[in-house]
Protein backbone atom coordinates (compact mmCIF):
# COMPACT_ATOMS: atom_id res chain seq x y z
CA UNK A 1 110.95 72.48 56.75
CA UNK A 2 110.55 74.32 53.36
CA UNK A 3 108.49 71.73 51.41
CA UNK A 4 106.00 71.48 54.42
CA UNK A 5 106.07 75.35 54.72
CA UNK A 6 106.29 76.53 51.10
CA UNK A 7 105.84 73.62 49.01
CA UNK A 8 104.89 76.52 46.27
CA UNK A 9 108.25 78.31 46.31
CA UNK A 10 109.97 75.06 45.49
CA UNK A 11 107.26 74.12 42.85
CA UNK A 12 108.66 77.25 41.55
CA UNK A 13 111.96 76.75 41.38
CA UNK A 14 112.23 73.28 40.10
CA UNK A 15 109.76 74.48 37.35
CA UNK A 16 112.61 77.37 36.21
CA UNK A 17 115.00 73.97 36.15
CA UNK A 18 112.67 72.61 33.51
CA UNK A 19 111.64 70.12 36.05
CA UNK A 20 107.93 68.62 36.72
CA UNK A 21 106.41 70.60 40.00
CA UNK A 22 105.00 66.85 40.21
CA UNK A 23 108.50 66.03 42.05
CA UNK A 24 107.72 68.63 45.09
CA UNK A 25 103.99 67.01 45.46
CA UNK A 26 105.76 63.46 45.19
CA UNK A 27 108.19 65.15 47.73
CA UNK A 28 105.28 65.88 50.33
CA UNK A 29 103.55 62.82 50.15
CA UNK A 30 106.47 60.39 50.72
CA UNK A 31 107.47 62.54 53.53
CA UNK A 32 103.50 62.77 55.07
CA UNK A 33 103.51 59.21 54.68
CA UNK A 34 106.89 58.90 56.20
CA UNK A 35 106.25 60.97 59.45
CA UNK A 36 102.80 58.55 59.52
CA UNK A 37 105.01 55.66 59.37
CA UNK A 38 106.67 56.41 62.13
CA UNK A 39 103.66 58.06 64.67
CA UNK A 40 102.33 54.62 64.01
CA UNK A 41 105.64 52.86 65.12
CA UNK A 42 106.01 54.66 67.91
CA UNK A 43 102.16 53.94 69.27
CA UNK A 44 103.05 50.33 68.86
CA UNK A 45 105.77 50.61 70.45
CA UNK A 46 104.78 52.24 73.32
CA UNK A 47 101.72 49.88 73.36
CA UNK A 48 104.19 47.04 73.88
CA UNK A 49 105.91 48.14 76.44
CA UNK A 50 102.57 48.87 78.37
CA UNK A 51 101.63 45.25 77.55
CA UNK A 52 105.27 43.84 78.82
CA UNK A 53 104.42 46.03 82.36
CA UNK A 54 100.71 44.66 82.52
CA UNK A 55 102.01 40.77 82.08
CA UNK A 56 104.81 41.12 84.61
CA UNK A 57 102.31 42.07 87.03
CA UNK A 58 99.10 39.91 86.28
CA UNK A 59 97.91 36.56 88.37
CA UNK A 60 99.16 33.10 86.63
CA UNK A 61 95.83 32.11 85.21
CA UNK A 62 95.77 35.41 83.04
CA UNK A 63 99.27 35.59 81.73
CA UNK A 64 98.57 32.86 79.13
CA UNK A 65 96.41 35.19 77.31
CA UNK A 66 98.48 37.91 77.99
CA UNK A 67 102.20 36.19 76.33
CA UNK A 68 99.37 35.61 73.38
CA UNK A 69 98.78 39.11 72.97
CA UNK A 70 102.15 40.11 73.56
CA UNK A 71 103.41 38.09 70.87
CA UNK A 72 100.63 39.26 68.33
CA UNK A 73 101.97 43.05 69.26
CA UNK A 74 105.95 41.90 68.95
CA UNK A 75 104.90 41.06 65.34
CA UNK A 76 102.37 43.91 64.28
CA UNK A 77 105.94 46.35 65.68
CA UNK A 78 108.13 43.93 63.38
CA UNK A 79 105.98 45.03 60.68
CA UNK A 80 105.57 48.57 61.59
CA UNK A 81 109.27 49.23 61.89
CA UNK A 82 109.64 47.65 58.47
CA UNK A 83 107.10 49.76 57.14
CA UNK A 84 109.29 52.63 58.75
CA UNK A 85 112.03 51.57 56.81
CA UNK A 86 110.55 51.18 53.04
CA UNK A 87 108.82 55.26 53.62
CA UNK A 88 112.20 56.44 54.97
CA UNK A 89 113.74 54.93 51.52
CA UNK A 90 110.95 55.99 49.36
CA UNK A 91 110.94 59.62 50.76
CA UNK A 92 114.49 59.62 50.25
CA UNK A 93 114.16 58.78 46.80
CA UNK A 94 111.61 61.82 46.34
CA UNK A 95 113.70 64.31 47.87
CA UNK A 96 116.93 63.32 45.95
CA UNK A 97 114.41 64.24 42.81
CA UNK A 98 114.46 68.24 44.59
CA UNK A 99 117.03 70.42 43.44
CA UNK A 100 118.31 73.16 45.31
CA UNK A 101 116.09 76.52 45.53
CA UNK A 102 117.09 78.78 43.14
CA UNK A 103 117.91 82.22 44.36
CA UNK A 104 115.38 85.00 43.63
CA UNK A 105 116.56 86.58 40.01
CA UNK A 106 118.40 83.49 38.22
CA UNK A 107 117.43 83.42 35.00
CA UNK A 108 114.93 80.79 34.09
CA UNK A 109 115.33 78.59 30.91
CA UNK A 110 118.48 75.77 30.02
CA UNK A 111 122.19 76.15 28.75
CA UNK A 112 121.27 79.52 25.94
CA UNK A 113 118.80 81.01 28.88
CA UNK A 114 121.96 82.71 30.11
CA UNK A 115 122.66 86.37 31.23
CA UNK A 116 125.77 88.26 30.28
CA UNK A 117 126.42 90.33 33.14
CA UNK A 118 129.83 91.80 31.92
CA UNK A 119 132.66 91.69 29.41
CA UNK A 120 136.25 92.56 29.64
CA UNK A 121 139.17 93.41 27.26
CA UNK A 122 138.84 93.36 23.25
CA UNK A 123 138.71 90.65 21.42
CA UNK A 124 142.11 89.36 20.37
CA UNK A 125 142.97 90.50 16.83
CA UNK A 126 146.30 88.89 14.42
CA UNK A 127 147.55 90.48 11.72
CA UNK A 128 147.79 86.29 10.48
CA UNK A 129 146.13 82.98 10.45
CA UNK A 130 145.97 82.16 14.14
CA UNK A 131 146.53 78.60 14.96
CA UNK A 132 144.80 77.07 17.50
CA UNK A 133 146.03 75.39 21.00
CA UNK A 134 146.65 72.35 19.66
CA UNK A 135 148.83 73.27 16.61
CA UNK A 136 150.88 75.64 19.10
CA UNK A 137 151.02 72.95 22.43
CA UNK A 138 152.47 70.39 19.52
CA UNK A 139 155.03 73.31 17.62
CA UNK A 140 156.21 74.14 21.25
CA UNK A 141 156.20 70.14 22.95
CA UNK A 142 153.90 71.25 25.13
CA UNK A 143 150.87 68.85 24.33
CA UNK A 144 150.80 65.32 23.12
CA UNK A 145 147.36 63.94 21.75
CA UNK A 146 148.49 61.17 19.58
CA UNK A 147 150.55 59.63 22.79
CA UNK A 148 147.72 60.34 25.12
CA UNK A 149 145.59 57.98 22.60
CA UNK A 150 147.78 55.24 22.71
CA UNK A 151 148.30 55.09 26.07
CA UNK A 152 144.96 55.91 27.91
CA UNK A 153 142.54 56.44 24.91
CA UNK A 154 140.93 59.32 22.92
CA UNK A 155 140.36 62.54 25.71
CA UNK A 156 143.85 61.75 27.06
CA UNK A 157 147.14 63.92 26.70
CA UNK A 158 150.25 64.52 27.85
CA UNK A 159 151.72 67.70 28.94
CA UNK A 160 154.92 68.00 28.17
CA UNK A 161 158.10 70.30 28.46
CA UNK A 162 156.70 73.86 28.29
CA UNK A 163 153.13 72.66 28.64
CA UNK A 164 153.80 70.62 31.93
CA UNK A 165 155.60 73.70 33.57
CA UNK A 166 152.94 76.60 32.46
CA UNK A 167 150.03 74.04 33.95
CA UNK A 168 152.55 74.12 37.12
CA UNK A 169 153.31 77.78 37.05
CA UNK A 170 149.37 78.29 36.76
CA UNK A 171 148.49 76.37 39.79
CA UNK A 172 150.84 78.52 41.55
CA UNK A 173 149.85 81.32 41.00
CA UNK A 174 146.54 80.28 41.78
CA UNK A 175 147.99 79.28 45.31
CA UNK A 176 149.56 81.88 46.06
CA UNK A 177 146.48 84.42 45.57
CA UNK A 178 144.38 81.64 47.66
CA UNK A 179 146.89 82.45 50.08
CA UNK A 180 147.08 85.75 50.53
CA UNK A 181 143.08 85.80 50.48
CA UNK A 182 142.92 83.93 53.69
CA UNK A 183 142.44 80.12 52.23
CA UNK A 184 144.16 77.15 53.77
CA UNK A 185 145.78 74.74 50.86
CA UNK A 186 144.45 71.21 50.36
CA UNK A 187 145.74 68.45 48.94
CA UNK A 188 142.37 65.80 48.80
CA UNK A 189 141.96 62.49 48.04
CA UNK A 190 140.31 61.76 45.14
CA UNK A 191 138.12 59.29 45.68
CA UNK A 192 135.20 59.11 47.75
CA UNK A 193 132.33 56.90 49.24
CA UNK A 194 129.24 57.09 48.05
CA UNK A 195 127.35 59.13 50.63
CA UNK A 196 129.83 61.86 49.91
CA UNK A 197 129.24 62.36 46.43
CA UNK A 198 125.75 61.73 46.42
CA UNK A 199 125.73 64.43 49.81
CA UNK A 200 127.26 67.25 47.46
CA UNK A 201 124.76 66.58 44.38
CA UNK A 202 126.82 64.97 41.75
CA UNK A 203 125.02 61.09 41.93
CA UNK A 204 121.64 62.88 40.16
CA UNK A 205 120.89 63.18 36.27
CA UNK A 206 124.41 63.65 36.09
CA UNK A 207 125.56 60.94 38.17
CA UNK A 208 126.61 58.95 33.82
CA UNK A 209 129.54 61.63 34.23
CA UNK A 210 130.98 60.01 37.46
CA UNK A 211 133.59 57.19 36.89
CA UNK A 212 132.32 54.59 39.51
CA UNK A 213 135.21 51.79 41.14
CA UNK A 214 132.42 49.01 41.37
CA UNK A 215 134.61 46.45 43.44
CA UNK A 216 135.65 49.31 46.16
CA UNK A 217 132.34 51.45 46.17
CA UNK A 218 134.32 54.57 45.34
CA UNK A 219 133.66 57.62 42.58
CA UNK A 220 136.70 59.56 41.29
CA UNK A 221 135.53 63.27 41.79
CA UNK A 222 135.36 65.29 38.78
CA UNK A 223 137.05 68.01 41.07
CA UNK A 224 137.84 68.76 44.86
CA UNK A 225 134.75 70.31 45.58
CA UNK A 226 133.35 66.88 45.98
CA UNK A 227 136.32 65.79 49.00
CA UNK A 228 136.00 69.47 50.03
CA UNK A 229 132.33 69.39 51.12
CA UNK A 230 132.86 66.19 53.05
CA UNK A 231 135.84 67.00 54.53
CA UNK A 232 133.59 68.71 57.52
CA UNK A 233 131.02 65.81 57.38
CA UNK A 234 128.74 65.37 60.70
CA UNK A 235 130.43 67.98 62.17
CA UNK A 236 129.59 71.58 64.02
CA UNK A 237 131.84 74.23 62.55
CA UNK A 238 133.06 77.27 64.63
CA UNK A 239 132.37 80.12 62.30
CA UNK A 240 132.40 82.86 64.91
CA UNK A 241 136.02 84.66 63.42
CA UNK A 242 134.19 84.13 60.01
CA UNK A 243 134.13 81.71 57.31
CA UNK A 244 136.52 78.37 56.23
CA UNK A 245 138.37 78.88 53.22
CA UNK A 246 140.01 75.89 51.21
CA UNK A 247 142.25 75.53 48.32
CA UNK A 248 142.01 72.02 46.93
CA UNK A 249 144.88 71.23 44.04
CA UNK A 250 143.65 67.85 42.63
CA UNK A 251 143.27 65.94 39.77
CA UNK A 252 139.93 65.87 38.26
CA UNK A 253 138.13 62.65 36.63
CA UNK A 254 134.70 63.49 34.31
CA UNK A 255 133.66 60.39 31.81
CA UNK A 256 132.27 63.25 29.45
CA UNK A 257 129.02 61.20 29.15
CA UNK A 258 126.15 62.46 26.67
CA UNK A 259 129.92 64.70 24.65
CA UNK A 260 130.41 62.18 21.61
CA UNK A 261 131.42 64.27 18.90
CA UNK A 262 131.75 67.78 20.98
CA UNK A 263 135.66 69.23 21.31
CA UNK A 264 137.37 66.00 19.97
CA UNK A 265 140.01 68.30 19.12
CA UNK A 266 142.99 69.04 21.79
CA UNK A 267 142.05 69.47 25.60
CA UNK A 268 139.31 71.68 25.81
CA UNK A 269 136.90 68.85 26.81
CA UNK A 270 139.34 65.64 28.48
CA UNK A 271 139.33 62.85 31.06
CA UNK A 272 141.17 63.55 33.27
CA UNK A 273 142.77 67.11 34.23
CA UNK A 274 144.28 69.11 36.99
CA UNK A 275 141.93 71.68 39.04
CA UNK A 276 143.29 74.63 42.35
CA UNK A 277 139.37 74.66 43.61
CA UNK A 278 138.11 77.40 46.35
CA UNK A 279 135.55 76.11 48.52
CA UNK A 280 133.90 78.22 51.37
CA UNK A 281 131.86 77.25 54.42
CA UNK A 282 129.37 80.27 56.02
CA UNK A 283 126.79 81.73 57.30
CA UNK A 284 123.93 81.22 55.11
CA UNK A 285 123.76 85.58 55.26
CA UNK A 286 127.51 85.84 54.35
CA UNK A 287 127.18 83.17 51.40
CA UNK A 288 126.19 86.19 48.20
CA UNK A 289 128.89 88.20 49.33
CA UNK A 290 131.11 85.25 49.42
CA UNK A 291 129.68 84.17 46.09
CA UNK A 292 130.67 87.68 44.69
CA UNK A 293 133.94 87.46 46.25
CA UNK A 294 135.00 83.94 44.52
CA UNK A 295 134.19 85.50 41.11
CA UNK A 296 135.91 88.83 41.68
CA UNK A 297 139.54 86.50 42.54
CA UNK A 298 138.61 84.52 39.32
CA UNK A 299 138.25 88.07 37.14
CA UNK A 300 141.52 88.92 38.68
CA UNK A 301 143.16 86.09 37.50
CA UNK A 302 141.95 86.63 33.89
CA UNK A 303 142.82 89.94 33.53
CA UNK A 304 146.33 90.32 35.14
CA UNK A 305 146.54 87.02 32.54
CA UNK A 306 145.78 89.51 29.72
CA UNK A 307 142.48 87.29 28.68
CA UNK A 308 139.61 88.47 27.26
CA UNK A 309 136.26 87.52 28.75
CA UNK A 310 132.33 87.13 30.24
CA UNK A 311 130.88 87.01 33.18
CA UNK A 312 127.31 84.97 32.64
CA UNK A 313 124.26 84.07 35.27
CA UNK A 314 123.65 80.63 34.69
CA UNK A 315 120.11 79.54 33.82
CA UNK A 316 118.70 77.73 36.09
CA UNK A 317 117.96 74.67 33.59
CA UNK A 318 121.91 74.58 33.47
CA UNK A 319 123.05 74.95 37.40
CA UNK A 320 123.65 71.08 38.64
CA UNK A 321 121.69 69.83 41.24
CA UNK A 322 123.06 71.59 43.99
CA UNK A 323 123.97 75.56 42.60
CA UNK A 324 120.93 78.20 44.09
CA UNK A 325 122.86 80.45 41.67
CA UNK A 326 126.33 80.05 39.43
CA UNK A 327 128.27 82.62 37.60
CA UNK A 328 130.28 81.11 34.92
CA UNK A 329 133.52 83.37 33.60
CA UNK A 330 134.35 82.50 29.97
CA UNK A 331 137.60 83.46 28.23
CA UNK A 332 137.76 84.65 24.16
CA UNK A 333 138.99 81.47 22.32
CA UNK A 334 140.32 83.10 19.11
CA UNK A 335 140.22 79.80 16.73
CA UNK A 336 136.89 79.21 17.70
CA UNK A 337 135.62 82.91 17.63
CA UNK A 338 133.72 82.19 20.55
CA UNK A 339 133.64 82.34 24.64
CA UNK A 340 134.51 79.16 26.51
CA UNK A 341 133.97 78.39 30.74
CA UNK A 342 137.16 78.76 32.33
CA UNK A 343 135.79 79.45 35.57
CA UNK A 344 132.32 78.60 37.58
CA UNK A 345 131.67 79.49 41.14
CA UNK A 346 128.45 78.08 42.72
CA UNK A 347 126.69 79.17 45.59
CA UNK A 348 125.36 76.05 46.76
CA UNK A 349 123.56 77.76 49.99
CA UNK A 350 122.86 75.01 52.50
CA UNK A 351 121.91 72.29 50.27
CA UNK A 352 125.23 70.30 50.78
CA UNK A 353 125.41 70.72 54.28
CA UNK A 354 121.84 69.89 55.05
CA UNK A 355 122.29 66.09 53.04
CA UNK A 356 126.07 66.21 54.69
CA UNK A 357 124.83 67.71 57.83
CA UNK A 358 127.33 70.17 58.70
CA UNK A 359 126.13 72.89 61.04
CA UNK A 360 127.09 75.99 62.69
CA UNK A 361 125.77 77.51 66.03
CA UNK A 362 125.10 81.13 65.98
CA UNK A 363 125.58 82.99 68.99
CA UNK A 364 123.19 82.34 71.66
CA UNK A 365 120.68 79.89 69.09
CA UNK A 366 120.30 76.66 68.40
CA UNK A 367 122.41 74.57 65.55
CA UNK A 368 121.73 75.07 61.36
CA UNK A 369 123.49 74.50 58.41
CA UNK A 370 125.64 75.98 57.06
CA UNK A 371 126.37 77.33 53.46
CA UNK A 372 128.81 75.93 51.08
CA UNK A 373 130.16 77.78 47.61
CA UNK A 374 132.81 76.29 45.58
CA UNK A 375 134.61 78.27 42.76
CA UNK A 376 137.82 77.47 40.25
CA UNK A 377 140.77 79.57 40.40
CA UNK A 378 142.85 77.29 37.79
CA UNK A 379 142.17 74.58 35.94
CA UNK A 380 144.54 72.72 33.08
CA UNK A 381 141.68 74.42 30.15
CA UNK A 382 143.37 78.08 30.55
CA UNK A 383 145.98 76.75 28.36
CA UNK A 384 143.91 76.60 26.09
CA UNK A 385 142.94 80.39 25.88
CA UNK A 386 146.37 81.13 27.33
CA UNK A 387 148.38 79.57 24.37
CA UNK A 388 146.05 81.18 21.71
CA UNK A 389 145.52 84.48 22.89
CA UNK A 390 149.20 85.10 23.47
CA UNK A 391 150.37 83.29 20.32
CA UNK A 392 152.89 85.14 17.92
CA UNK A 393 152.90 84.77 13.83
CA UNK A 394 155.82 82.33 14.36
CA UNK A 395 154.18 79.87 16.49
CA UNK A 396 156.05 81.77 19.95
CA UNK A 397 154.26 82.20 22.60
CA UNK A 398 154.48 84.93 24.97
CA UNK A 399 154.11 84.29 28.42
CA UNK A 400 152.07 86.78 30.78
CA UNK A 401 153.77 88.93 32.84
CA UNK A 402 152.55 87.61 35.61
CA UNK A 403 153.57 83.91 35.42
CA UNK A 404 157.02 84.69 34.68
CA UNK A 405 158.60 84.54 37.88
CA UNK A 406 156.83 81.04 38.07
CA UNK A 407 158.71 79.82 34.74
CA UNK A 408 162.52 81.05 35.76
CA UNK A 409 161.93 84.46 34.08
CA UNK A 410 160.97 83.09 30.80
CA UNK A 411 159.23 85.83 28.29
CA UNK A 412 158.58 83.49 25.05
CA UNK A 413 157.49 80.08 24.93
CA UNK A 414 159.55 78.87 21.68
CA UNK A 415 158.76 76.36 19.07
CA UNK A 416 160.95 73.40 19.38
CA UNK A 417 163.61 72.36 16.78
């Protein structure tokens, strides 16, 4: 185990989180303690079944003593298997405190510790006032706040007309280049027990942006990657022709927790909202290629979209619980005059699988985990960039290239009568 091995590297790494290395000494205590717990269970045990052999076989006029003693040891193992219990629940209470390990080079620091690894395409210029996405979705009944509002609350919309068939046309374009890179399509369920969720990392600090069904026990995922990771559960993958790729098309549920105030305006930051997610089961040795691989499909997407953009390395402060290393890609917003995530794509190494315990066997050796990476390929927030990037002085819209055969050939989204 890592902690008992190299308690220092993960001192380390939750320290670049901004975390206390007092969490990774915490960590090996409860789990000393633990292992102590049950040596001394196990003596007991073994102790009493010694005992149960030795009065089975003595004379009558010692077995009174004997039933005496035998009862004294039934209780101290009672005790002793209860005492079992309470360090295997405290010692998993310190080790849900341990993040993953960051990977060697992530850039220390929180959410403004980033590092821009690479830009593409100029920034959008207009020869006029450009509007932003909300002003266009509402000129071309494509988005519906005020409707949204009075039906669900504020951070709720409707796509409508236009707007509900380029969210459509998106997803499938998305699907089709998940298909012809080798990923199986998913359509998830999107809600999930508990030991899911809190298996892939999402019931930790950030566990306020989860909705939570209290009668049923279930969380609505705030994307696929959640049903994704426990769709393999407790099992033993065969990765021998290579790695499992999935495609999960879902709607996505995030309570925005700790966002009062931030992007009130239009659907940049929303309740509820439709995700195509890439997720990717390994070989812990195959996972930074994969990770490179996910991002490269993403950049594709962007640019034969005609969007400007970033690539960033996350900072470690600002990776989630269970990211060793995430690369965020962030389109030009032109109303804003500033880069917003489109795209992230995690390499979650075998953090997930260890707490979900999915393994692999490789050839000849005994079973490990394996390593899971997750990555969006299209989520309902490109309109966003999509709509104001493309826009036209008269409120038209033109529509990429490359989504046109997905919208019956259409070249211009039009403003509505």
């Amino acid at each position: 185990m890592l902690l008992r091995d190299n308690p220092e590297l993960v001192k380390r790494s939750q320290e670049a989180r901004g975390e206390s290395p007092d969490t990774v000494d915490a960590a090996v205590e409860a789990d000393r303690a633990r292992r102590a717990a049950i040596t001394a269970f196990e003596e007991l045990r073994a102790a009493q079944n010694a005992h149960g052999k030795k009065v089975a076989q003595a004379p009558k006029d010692e077995k009174a003593a004997l039933v005496a003693e035998a009862k004294d040891l039934s209780e101290r193992v009672k005790q002793a298997q209860h005492a079992v219990a309470a360090a295997e629940e405290a010692s998993a209470e310190a080790f849900g405190a341990l993040e993953n390990i960051v990977i060697e080079g992530v850039p220390a620091g929180g959410e403004d510790d980033f590092v821009t690894l690479r830009t593409h395409g100029d920034v959008p210029a207009f020869g006029f006032e450009p509007r932003d996405h909300l002003e266009l979705g509402e000129k071309l009944g494509a988005i519906d706040m005020e409707r949204g509002t009075k039906v669900s609350g504020s951070r709720f919309y409707f796509l409508t007309g236009i707007g509900a068939r380029l969210e459509i046309a998106l997803m499938n374009l998305a699907l089709d280049r998940a298909l012809q890179a080798g990923f199986t399509p998913v359509i998830p369920p999107t809600l999930v027990r508990p030991e899911v969720m809190r298996g892939t990392g999402f019931l930790g600090k950030h566990a306020a942006e989860v909705y939570h069904l209290e009668d049923d026990d279930l969380y609505l995922v705030g994307t696929s990657e959640v049903p994704l990771a426990g769709y393999h559960m407790d099992e033993i993958l065969d990765l021998s022709r290579g790695a499992k790729r999935y495609a999960g098309w879902s709607t996505c549920y995030r309570s925005e927790a700790g966002s009062y105030g931030k992007d009130t305006r239009g659907i940049i930051r929303v309740h509820q909202f439709n995700k195509l997610e890439m997720f990717v089961y390994t070989t812990p040795e195959q996972a930074e290629e994969e990770h490179l691989r996910l991002v490269a499909m993403q950049e594709g997407m962007l640019q034969d979209l005609g969007l400007s953009y970033r690539v960033i390395d996350v900072a470690a402060g600002d990776l989630g619980s269970s990211a060793a290393r995430k690369y965020d890609v962030e389109a030009w917003v032109p109303t804003q005059n500033a880069y917003r995530e489109l795209t992230s794509t995690s390499n979650c190494t075998t953090y997930q699988a260890r707490r979900l315990d999915i393994r692999y066997r490789p050839e000849g050796g005994r079973t490990q985990p394996v390593a899971t990476l997750n990555g969006t390929l299209a989520t309902t927030r490109w309109i966003v960039a999509l709509l104001e990037t493309h826009q036209r002085e008269d409120g038209s819209v033109t529509v990429p290239e490359v989504l046109r055969p997905f919208l019956g050939g259409l070249e211009v989204m039009e403003p509505i009568a």
